[in-house]
PDB file of N, CA and C in Angstrom:
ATOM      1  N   UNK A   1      -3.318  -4.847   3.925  1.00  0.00           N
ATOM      2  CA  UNK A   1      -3.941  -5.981   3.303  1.00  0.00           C
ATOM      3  C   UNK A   1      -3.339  -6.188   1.928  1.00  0.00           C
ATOM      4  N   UNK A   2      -3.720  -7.219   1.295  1.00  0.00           N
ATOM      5  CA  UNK A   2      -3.247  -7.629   0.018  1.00  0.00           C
ATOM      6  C   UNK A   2      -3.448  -6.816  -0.510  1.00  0.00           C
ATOM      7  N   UNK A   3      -2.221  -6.287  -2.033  1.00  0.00           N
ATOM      8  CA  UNK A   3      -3.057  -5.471  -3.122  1.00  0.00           C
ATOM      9  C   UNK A   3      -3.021  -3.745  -2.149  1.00  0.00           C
ATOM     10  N   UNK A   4      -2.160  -3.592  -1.343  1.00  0.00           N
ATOM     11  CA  UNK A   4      -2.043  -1.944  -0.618  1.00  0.00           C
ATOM     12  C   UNK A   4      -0.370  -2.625  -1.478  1.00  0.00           C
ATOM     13  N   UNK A   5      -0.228  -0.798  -2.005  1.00  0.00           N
ATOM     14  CA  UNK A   5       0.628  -0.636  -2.701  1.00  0.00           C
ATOM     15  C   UNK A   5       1.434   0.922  -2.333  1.00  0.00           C
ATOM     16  N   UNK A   6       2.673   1.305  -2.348  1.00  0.00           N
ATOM     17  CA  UNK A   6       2.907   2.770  -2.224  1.00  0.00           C
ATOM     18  C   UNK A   6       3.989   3.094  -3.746  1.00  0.00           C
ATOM     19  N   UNK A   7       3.682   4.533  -4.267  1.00  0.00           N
ATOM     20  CA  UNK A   7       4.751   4.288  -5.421  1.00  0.00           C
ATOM     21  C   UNK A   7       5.406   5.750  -4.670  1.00  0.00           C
ATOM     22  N   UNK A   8       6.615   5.838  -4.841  1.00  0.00           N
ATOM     23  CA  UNK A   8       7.279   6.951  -4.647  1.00  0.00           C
ATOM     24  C   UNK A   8       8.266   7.219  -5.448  1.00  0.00           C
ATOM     25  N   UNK A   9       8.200   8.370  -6.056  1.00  0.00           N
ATOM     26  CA  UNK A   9       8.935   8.646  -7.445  1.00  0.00           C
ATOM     27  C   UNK A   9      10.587   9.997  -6.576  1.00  0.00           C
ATOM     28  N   UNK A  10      11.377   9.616  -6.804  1.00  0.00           N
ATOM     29  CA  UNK A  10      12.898   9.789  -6.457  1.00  0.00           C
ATOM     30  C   UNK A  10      13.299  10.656  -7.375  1.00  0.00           C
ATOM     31  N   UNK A  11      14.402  12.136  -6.787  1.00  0.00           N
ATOM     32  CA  UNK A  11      14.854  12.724  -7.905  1.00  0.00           C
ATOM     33  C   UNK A  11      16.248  12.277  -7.966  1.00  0.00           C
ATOM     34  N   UNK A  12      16.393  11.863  -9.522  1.00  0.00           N
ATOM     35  CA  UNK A  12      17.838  11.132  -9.929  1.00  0.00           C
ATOM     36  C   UNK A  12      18.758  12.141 -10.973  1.00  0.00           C
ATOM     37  N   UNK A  13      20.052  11.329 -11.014  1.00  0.00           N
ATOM     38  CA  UNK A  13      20.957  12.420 -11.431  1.00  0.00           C
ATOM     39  C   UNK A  13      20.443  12.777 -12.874  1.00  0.00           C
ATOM     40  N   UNK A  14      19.893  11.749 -13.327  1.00  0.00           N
ATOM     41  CA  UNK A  14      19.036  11.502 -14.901  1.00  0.00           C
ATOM     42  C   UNK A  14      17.935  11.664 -15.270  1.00  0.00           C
ATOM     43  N   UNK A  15      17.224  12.298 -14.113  1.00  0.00           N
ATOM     44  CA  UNK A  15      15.501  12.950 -13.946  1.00  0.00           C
ATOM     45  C   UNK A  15      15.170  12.453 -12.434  1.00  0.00           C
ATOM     46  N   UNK A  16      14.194  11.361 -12.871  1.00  0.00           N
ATOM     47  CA  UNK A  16      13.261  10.968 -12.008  1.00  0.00           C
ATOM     48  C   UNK A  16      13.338   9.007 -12.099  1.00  0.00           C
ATOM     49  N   UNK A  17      13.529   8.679 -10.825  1.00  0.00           N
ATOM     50  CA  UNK A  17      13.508   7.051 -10.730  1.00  0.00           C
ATOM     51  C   UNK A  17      11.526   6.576  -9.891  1.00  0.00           C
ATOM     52  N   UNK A  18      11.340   5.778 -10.420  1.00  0.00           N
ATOM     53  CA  UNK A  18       9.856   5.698  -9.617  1.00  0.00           C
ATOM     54  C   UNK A  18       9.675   3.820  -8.904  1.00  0.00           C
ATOM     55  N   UNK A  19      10.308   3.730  -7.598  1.00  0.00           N
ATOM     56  CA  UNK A  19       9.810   2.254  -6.691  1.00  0.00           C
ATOM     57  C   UNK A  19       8.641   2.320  -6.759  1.00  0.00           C
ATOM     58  N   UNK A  20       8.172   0.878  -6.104  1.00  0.00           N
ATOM     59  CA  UNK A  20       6.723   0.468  -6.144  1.00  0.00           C
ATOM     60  C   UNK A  20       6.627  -0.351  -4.945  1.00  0.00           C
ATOM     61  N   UNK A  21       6.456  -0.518  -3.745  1.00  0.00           N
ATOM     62  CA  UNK A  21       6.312  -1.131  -2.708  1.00  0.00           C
ATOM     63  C   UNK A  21       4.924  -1.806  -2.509  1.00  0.00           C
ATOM     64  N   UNK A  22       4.894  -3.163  -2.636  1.00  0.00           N
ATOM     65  CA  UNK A  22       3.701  -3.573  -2.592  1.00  0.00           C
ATOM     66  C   UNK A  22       3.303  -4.685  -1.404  1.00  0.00           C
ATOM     67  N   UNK A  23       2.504  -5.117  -0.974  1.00  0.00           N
ATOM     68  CA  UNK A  23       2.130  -5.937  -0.004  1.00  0.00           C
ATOM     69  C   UNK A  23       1.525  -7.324  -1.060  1.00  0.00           C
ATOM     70  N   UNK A  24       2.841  -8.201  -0.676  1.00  0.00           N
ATOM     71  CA  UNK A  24       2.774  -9.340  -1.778  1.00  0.00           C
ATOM     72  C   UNK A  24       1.703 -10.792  -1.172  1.00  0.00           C
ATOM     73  N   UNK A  25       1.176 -10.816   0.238  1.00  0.00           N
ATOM     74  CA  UNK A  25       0.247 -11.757   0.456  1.00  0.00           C
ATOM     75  C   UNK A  25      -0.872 -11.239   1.708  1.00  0.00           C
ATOM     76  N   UNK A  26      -1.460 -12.093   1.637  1.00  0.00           N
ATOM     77  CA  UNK A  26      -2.542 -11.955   2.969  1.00  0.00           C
ATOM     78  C   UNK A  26      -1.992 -11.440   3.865  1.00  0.00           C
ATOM     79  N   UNK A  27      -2.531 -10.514   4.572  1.00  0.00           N
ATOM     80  CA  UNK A  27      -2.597 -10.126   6.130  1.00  0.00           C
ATOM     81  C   UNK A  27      -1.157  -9.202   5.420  1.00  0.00           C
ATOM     82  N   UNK A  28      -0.454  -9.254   4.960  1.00  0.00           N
ATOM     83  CA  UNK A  28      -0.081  -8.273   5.025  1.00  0.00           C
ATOM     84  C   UNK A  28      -0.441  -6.684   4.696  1.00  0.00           C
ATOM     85  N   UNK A  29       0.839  -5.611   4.985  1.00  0.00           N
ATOM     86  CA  UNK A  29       0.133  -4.155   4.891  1.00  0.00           C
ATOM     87  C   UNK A  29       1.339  -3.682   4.265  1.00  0.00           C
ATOM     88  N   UNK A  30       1.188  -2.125   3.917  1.00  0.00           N
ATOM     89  CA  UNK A  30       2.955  -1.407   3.891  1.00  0.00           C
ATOM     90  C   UNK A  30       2.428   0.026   4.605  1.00  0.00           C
ATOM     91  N   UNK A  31       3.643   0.052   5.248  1.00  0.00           N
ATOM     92  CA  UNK A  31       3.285   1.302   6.021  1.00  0.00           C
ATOM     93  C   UNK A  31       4.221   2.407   5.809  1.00  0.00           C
ATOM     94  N   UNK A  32       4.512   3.903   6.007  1.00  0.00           N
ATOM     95  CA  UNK A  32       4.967   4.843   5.615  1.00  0.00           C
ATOM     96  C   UNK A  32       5.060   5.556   6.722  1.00  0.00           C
ATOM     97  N   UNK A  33       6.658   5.969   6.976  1.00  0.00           N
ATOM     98  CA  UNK A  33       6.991   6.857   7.773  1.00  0.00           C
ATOM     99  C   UNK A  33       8.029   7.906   7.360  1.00  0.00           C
ATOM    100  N   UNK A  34       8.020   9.169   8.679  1.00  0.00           N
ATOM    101  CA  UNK A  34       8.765   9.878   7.632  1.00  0.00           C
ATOM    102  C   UNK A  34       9.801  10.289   9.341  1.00  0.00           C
ATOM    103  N   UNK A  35      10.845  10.730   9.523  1.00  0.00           N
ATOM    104  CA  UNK A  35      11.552  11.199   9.980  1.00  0.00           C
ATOM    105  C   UNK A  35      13.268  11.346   9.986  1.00  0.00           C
ATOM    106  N   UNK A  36      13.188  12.459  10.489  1.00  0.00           N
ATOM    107  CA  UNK A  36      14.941  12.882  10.858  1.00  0.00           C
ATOM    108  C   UNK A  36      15.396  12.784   9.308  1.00  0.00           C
ATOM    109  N   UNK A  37      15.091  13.315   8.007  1.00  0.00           N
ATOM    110  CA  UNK A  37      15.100  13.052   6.812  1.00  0.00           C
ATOM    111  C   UNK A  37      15.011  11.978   6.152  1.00  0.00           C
ATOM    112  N   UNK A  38      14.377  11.193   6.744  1.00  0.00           N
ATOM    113  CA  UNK A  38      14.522   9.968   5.809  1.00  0.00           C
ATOM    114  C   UNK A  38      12.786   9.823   5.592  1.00  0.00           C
ATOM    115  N   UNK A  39      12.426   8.927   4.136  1.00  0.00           N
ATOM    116  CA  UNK A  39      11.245   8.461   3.986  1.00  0.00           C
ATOM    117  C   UNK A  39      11.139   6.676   4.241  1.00  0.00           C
ATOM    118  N   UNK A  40      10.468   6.182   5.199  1.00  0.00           N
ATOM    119  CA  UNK A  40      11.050   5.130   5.624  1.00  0.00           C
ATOM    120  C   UNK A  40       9.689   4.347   4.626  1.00  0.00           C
ATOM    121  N   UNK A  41       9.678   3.082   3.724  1.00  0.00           N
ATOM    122  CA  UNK A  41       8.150   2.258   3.255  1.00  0.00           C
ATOM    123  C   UNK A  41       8.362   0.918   3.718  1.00  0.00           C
ATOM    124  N   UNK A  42       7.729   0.161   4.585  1.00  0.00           N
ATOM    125  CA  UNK A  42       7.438  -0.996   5.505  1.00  0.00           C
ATOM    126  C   UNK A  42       6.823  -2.057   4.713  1.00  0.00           C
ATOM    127  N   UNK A  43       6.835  -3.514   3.997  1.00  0.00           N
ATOM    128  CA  UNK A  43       5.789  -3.786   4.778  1.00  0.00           C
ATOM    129  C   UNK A  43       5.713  -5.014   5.530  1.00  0.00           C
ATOM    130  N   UNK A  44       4.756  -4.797   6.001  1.00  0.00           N
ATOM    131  CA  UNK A  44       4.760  -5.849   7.536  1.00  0.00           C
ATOM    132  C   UNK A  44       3.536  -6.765   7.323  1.00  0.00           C
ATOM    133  N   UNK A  45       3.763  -7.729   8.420  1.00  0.00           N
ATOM    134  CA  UNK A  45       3.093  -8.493   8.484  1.00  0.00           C
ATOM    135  C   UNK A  45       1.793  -8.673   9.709  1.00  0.00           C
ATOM    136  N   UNK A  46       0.629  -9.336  10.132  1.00  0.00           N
ATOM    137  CA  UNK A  46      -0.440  -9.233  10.694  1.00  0.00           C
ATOM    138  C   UNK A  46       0.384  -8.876  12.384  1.00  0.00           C
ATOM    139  N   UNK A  47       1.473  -9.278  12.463  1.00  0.00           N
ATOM    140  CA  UNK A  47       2.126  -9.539  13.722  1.00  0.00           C
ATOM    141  C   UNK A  47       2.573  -8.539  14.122  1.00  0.00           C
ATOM    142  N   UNK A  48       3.240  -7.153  12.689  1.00  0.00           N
ATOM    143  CA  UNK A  48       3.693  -6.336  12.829  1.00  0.00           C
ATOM    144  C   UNK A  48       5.531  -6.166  12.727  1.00  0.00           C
ATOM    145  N   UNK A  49       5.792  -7.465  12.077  1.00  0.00           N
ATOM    146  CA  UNK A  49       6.932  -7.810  11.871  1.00  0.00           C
ATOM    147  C   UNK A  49       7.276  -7.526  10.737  1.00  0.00           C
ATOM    148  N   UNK A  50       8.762  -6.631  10.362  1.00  0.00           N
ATOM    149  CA  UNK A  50       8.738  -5.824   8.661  1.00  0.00           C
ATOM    150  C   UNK A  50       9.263  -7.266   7.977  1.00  0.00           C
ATOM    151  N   UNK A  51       9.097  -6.971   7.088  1.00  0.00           N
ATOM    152  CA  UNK A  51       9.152  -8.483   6.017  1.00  0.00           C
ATOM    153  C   UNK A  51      10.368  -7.810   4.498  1.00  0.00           C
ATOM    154  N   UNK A  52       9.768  -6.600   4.222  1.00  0.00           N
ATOM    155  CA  UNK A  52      10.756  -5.604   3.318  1.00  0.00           C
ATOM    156  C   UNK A  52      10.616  -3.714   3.477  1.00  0.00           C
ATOM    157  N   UNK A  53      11.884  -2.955   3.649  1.00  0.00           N
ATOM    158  CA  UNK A  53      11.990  -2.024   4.285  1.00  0.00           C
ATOM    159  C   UNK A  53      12.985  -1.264   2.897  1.00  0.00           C
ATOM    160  N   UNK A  54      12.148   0.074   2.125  1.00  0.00           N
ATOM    161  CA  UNK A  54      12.963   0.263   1.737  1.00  0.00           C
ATOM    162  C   UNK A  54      13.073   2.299   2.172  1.00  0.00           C
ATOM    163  N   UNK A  55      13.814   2.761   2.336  1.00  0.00           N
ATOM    164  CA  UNK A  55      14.199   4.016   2.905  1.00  0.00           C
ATOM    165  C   UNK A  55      14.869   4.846   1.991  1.00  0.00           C
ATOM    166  N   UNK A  56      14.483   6.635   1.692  1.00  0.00           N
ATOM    167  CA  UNK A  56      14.662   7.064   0.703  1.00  0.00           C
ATOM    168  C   UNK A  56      15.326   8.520   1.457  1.00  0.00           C
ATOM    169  N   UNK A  57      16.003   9.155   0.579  1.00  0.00           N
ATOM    170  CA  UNK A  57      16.133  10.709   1.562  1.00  0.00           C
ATOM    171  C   UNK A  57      15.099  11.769   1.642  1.00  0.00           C
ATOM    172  N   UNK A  58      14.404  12.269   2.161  1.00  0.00           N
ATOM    173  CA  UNK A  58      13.047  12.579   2.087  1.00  0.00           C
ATOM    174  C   UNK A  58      13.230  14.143   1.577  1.00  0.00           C
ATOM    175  N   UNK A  59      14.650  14.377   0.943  1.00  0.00           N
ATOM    176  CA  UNK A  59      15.109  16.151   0.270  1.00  0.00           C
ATOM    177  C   UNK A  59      15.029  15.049  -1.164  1.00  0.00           C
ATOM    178  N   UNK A  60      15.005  13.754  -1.576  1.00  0.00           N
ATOM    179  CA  UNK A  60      14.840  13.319  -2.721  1.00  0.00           C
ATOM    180  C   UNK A  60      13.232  13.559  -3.208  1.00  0.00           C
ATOM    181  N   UNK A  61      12.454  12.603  -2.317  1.00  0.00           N
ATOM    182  CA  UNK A  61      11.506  12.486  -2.658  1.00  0.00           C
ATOM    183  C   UNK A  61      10.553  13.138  -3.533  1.00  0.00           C
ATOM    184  N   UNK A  62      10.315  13.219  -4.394  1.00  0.00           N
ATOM    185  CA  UNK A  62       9.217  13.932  -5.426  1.00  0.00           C
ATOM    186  C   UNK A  62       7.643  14.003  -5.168  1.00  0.00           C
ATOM    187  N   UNK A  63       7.408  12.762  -5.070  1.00  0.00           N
ATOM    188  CA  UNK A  63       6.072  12.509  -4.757  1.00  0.00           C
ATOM    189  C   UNK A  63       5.728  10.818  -4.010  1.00  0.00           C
ATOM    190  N   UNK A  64       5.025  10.660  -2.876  1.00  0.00           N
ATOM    191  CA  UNK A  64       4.580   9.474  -2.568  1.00  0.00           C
ATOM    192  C   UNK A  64       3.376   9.773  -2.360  1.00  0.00           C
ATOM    193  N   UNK A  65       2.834   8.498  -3.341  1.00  0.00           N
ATOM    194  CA  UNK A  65       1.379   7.904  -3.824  1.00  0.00           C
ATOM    195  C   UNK A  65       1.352   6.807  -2.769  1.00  0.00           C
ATOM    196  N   UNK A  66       0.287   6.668  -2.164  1.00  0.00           N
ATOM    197  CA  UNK A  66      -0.525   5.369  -1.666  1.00  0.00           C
ATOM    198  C   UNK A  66      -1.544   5.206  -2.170  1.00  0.00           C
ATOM    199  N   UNK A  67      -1.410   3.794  -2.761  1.00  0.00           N
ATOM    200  CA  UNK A  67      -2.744   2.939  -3.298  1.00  0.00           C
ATOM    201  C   UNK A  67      -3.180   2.172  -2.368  1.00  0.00           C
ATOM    202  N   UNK A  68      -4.246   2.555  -1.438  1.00  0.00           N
ATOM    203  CA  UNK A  68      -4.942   0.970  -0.334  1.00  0.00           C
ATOM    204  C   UNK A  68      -5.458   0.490  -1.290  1.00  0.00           C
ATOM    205  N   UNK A  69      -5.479  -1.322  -0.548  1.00  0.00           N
ATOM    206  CA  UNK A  69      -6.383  -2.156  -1.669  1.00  0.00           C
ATOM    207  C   UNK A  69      -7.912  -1.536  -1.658  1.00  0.00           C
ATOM    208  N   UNK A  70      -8.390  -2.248  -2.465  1.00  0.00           N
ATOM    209  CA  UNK A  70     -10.110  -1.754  -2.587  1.00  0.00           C
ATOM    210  C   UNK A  70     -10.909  -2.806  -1.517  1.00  0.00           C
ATOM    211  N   UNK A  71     -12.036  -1.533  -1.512  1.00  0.00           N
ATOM    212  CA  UNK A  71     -13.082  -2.087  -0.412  1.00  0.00           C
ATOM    213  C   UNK A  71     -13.797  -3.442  -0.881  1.00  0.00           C
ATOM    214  N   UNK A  72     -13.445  -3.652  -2.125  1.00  0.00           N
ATOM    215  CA  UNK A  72     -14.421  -4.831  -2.666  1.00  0.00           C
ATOM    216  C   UNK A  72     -13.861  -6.195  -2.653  1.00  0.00           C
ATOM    217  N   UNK A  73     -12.678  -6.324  -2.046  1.00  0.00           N
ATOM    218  CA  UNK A  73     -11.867  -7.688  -1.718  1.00  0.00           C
ATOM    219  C   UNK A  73     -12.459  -8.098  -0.490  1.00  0.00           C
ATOM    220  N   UNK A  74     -13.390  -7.327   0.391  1.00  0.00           N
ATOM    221  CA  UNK A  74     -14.344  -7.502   1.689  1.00  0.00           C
ATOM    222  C   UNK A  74     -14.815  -8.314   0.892  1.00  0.00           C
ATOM    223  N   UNK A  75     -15.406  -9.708   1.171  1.00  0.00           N
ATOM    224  CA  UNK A  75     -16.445  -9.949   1.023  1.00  0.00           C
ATOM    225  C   UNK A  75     -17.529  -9.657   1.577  1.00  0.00           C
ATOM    226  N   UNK A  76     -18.875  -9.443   1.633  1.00  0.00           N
ATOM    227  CA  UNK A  76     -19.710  -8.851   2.542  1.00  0.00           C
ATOM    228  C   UNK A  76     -20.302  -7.610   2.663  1.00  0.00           C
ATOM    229  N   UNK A  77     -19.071  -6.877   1.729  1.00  0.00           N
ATOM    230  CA  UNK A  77     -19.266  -5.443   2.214  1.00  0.00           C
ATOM    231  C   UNK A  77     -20.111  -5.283   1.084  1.00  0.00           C
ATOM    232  N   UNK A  78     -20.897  -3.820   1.370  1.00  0.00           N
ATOM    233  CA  UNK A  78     -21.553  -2.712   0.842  1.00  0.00           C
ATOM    234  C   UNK A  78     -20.526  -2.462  -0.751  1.00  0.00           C
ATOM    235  N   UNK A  79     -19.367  -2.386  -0.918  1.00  0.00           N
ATOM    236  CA  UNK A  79     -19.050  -2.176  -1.952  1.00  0.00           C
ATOM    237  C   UNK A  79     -18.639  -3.100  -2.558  1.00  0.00           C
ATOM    238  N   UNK A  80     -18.654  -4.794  -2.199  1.00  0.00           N
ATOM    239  CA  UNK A  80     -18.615  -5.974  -2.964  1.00  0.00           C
ATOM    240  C   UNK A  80     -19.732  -5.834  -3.845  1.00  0.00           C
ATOM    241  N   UNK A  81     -19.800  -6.285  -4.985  1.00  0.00           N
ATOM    242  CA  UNK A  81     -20.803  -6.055  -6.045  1.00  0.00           C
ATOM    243  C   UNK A  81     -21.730  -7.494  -5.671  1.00  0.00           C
ATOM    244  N   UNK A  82     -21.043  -8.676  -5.574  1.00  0.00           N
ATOM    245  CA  UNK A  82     -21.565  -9.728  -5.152  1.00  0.00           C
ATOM    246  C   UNK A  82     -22.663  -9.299  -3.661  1.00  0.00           C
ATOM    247  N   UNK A  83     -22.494  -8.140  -3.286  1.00  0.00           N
ATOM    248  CA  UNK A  83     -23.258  -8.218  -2.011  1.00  0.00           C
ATOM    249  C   UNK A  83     -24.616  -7.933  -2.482  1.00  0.00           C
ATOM    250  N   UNK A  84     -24.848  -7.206  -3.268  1.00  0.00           N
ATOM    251  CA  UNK A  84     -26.671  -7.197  -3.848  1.00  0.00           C
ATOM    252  C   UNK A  84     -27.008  -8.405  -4.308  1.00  0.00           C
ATOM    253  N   UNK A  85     -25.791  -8.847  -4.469  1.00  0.00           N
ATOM    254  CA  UNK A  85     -26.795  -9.907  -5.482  1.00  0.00           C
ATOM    255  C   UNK A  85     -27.038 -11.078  -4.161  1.00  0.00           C
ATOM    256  N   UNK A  86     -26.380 -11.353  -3.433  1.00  0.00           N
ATOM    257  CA  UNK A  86     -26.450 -12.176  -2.258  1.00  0.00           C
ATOM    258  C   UNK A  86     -27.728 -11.401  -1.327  1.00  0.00           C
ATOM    259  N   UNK A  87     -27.845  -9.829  -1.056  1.00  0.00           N
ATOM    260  CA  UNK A  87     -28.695  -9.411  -0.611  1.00  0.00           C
ATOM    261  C   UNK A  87     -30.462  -9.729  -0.953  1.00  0.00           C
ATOM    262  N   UNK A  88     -30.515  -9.765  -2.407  1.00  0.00           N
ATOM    263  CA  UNK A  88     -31.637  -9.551  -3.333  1.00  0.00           C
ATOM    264  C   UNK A  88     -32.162 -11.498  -3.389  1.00  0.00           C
ATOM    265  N   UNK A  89     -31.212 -12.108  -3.270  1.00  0.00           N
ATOM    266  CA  UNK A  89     -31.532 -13.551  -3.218  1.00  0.00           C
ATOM    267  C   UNK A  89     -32.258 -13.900  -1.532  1.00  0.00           C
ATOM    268  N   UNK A  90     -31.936 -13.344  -0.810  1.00  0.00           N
ATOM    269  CA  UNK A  90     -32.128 -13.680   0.366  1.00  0.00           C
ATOM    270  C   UNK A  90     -33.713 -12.777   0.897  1.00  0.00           C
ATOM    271  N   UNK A  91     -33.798 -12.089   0.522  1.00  0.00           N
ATOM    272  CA  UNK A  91     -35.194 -11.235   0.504  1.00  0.00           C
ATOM    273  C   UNK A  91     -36.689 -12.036   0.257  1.00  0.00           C
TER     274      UNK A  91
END
């Protein structure tokens, strides 16, 4: 979904390099795979079609962070803040 983000920080000849892979509209996602040494970051679209693909050597890799978006872009949900108040009106 919108706002899912992955950061993965790379070891470089000069320290450390740090990408940011983000899911730039609706319905989209980024997804994370890992094999045969490589770190593969996706992201795709509702269809499942990759849109941007970027691939790292996974003897580089330092650390990969995933940020999912937050539960509160639900509207509706339990952790929308707007939902008490929509709850408490309707009572």
């Amino acid at each position: 979904m919108k706002g899912d983000r992955v950061e993965v920080v790379v070891a470089a000849d000069d320290g450390s390099r740090t990408y940011e892979i983000v899911a730039t509209r609706a319905g989209r996602r980024v997804e994370v795979s890992t094999g045969r040494g490589v770190v593969e970051v996706v992201e795709v679209t509702r269809t499942g079609e990759p849109v941007r693909t970027a691939r790292f050597m996974a003897s580089h890799v330092v650390a990969l962070v995933e940020h999912p978006a937050s539960e509160a872009r639900n509207p509706g949900s339990a952790a929308d803040p707007r939902y008490f108040l929509r709850k408490k009106s309707v009572i």
